[in-house]
Protein backbone atom coordinates (compact mmCIF):
# COMPACT_ATOMS: atom_id res chain seq x y z
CA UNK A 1 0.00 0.00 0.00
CA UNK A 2 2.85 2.12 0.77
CA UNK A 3 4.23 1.69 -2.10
CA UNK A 4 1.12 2.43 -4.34
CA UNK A 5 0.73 5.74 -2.35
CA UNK A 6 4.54 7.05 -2.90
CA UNK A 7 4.04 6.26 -6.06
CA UNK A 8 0.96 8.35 -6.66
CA UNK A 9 -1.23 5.58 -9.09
CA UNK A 10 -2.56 7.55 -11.11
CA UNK A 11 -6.23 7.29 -11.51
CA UNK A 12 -7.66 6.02 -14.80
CA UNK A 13 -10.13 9.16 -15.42
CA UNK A 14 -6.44 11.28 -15.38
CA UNK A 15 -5.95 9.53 -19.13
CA UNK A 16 -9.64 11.39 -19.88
CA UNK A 17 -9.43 13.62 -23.43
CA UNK A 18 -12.22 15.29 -24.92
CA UNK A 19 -9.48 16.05 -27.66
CA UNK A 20 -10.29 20.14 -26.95
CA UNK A 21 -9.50 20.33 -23.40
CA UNK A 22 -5.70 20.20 -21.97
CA UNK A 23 -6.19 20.40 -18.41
CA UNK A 24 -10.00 18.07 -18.56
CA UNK A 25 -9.45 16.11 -15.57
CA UNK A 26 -8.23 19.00 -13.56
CA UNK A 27 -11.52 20.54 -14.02
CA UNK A 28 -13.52 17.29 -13.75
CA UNK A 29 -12.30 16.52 -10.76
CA UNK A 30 -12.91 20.14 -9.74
CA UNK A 31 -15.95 19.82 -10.35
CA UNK A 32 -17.11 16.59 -8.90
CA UNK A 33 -15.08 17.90 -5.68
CA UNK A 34 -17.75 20.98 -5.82
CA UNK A 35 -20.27 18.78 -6.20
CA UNK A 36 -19.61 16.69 -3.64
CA UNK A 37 -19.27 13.57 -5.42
CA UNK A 38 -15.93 11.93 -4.56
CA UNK A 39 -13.82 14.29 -2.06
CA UNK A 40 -10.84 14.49 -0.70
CA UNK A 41 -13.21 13.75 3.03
CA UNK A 42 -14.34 10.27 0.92
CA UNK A 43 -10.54 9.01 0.13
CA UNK A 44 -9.64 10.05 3.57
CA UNK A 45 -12.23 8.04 5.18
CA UNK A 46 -11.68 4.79 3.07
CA UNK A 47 -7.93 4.73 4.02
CA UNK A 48 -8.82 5.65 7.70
CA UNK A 49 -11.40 2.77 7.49
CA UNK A 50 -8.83 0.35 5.79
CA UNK A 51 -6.09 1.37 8.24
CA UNK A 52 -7.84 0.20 10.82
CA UNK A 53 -9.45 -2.71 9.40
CA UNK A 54 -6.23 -4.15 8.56
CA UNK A 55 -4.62 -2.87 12.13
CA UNK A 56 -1.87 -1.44 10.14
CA UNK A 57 -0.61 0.88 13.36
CA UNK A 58 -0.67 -2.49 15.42
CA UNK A 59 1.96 -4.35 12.84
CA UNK A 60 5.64 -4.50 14.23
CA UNK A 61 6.66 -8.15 14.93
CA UNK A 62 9.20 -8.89 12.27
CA UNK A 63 8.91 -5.54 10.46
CA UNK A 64 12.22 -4.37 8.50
CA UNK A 65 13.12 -0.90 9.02
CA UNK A 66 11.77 -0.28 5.28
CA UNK A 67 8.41 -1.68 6.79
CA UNK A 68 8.24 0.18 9.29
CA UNK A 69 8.59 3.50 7.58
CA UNK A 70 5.98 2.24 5.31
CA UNK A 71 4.01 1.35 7.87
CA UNK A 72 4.24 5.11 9.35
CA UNK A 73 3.65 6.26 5.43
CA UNK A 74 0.58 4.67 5.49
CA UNK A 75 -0.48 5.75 8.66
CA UNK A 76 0.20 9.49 8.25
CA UNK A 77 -1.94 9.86 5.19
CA UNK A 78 -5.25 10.36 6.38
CA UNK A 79 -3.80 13.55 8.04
CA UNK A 80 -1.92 14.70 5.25
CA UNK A 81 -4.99 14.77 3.26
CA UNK A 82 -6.75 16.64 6.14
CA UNK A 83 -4.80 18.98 5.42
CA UNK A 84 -5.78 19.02 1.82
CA UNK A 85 -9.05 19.10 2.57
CA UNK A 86 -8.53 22.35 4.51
CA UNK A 87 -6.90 24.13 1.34
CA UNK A 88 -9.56 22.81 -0.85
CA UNK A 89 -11.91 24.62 1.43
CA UNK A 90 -9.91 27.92 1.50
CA UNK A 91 -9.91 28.21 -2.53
CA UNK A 92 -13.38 27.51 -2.50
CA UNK A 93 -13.57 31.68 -1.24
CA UNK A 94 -12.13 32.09 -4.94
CA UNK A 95 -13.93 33.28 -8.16
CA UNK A 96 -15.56 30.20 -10.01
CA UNK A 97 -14.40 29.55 -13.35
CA UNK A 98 -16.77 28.30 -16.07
CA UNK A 99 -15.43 25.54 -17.65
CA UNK A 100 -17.41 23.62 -20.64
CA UNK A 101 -17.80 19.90 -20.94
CA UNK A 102 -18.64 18.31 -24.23
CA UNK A 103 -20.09 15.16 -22.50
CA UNK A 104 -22.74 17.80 -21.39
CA UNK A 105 -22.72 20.08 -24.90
CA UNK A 106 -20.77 22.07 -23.97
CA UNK A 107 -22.53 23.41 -20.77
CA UNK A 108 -20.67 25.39 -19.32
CA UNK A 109 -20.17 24.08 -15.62
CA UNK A 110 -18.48 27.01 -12.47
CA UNK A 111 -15.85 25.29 -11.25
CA UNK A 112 -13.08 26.73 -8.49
CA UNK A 113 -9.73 25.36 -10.01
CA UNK A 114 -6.38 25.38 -7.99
């Protein structure tokens, strides 16, 4: 898990192209965010809730060092997206920015980007 998370997987809907739009799933996920669709508070509860479903702060018998730090990776995440959360919130004070989407003709959709 540790090292999926360093590693920042990329999720699939990043390879999205409308073939007009550079920046597309920037502003979808901007959007969605707004929306309240999949958040920043939704990731942060699934790894809290897998944390501690798989007791990962309880695991030390016959950890290497390199397990260990992973371990305290892991661990640290749901607070380091806290955090996120709390800057999310702080550009939503900003100026929305319509942004079209062809999957919706074009409609023009107010979105706060970063």
């Amino acid at each position: 898990m540790a090292y999926m998370m360093r590693r920042r997987i990329t999720m699939p809907a990043a390879l999205m192209d409308d073939g007009r739009d550079a920046d597309l799933f920037a502003h979808y996920a901007a959007a969605a965010q707004q929306a309240g669709v999949y958040t920043a508070s939704d990731y942060r509860g699934i790894l809290e809730h897998l944390i501690r479903q798989w007791r990962v702060e309880e695991l030390s018998a016959g950890l290497s060092g390199e397990g260990r730090r992973a371990r305290d990776y892991v661990c640290a995440l749901p607070e380091k997206i806290r955090r996120m959360e709390e800057r999310a919130h702080d550009r939503v004070r900003k100026e929305p920015t319509p942004v079209p989407f062809i999957w919706i003709f074009d409609r023009p959709v107010s979105v706060v980007l970063h």
